[in-house]
Protein backbone atom coordinates (compact mmCIF):
# COMPACT_ATOMS: atom_id res chain seq x y z
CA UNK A 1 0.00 0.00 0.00
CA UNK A 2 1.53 3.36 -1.10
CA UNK A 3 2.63 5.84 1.73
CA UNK A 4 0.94 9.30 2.05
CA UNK A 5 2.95 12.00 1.02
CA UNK A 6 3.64 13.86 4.26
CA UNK A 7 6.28 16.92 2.81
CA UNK A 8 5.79 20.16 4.69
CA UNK A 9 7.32 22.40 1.59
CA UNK A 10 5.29 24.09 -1.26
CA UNK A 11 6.71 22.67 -4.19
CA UNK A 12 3.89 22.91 -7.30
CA UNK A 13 4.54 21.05 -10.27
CA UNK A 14 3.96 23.11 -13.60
CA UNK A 15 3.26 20.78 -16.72
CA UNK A 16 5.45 20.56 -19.87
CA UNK A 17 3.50 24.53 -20.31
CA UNK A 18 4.39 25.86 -17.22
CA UNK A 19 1.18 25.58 -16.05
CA UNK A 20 -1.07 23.59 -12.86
CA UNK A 21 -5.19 23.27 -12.69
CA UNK A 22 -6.69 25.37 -10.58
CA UNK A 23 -10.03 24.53 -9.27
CA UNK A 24 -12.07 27.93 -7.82
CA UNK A 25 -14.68 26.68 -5.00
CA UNK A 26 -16.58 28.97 -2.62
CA UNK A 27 -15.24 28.92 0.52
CA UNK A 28 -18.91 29.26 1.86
CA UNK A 29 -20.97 26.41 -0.04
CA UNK A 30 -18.25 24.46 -1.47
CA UNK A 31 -19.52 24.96 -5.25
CA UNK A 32 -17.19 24.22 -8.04
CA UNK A 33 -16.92 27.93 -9.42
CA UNK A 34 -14.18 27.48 -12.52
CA UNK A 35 -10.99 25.52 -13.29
CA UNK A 36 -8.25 27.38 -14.91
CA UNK A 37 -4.50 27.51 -15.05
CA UNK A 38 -1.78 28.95 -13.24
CA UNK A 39 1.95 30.08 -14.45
CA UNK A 40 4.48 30.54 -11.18
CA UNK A 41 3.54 34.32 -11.58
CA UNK A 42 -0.26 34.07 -11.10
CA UNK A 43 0.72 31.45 -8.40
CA UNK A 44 2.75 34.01 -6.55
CA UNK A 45 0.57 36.62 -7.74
CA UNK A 46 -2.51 34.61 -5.65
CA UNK A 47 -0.68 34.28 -2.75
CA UNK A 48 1.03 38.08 -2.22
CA UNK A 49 -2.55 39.82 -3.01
CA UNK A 50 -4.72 37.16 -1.95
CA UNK A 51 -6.96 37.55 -5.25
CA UNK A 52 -6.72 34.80 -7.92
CA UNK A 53 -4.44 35.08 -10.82
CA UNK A 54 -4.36 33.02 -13.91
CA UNK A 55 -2.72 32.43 -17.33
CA UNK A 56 -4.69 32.87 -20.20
CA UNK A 57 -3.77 29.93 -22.80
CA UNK A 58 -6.06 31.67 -25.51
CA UNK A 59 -4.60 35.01 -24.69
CA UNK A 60 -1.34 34.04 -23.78
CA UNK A 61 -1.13 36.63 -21.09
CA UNK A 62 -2.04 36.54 -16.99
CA UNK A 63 -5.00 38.32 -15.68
CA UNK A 64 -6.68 38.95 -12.56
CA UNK A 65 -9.91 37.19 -12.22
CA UNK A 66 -12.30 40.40 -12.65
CA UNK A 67 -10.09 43.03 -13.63
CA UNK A 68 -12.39 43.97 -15.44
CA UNK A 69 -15.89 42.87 -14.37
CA UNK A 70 -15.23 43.60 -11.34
CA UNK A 71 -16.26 39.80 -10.42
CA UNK A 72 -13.12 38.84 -7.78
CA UNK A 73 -12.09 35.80 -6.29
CA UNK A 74 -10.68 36.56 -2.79
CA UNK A 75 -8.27 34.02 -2.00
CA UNK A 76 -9.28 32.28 1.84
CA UNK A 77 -7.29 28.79 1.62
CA UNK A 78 -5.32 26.97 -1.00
CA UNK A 79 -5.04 23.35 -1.15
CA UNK A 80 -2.59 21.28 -2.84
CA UNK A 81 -3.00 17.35 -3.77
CA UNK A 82 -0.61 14.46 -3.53
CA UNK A 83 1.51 15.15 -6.43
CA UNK A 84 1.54 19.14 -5.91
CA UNK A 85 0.34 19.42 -9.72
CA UNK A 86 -3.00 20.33 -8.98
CA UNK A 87 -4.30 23.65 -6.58
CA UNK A 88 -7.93 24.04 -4.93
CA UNK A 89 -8.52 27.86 -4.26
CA UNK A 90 -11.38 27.96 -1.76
CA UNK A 91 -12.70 31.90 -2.63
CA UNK A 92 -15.04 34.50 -1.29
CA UNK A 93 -16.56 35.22 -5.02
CA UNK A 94 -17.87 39.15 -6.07
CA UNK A 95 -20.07 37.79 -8.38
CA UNK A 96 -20.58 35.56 -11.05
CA UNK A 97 -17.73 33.39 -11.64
CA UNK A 98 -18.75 32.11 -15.16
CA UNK A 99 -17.92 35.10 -18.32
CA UNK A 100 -21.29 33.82 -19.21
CA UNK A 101 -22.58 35.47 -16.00
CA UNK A 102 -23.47 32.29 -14.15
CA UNK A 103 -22.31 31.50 -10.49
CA UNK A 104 -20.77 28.95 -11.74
CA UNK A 105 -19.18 27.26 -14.57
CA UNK A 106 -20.02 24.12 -14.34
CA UNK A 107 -24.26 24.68 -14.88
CA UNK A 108 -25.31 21.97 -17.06
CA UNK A 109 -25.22 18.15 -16.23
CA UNK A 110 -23.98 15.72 -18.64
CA UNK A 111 -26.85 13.17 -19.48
CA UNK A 112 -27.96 10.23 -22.27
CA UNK A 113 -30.77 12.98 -23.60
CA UNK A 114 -27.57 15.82 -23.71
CA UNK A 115 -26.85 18.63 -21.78
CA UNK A 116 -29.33 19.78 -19.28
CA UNK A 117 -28.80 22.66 -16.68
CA UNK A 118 -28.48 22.69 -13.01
CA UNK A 119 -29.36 24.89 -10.30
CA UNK A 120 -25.77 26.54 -8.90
């Protein structure tokens, strides 16, 4: 039976891109908000302003989540998993999380008939 990993140092593991999956969930109702991704600069950039960061693999460029809607993640915990490549960011949201202005992104459930939406 494998060992639990019991390190005590912060050591994130960036892909072949630079990058590691962040999952957003509110720190109040523990809702999946949004995955997105994370260079080491919107890493550190979460951690010294405690708002979330990301890298923008479309744009190619890091932005603040709602720098411009206004729509903030305020960073309360961060959670790591076993192999460090892989962040939870537990946030106080200012809004919608979704650029489609839902809560959440993840609003529709997956079934045999297609997509159908949930409440979030």
């Amino acid at each position: 039976m494998p060992t639990i990993e019991t390190t005590t140092q912060f050591e994130p593991r960036f892909n072949a891109d630079g990058l590691i999956t962040a999952v957003c969930v509110d720190a109040g109702d523990n809702t999946v908000l949004m995955v997105a991704h994370m260079n080491a600069d919107a890493l550190r950039l979460t951690r010294e302003t405690g708002f979330a960061h990301f890298w923008s693999r479309s744009r190619k460029s890091l932005w603040k989540k709602g720098e411009t809607s206004g729509h903030t993640l305020r960073l309360v915990d961060m959670l790591v998993d076993c192999d460090q490549d892989c962040v939870v960011l537990r946030v106080d949201a200012a809004g919608p999380a979704c650029h489609t202005n839902a809560r959440s992104c993840f609003y529709r459930r997956v079934t045999d008939d297609g997509l159908q939406p949930v409440a979030v």
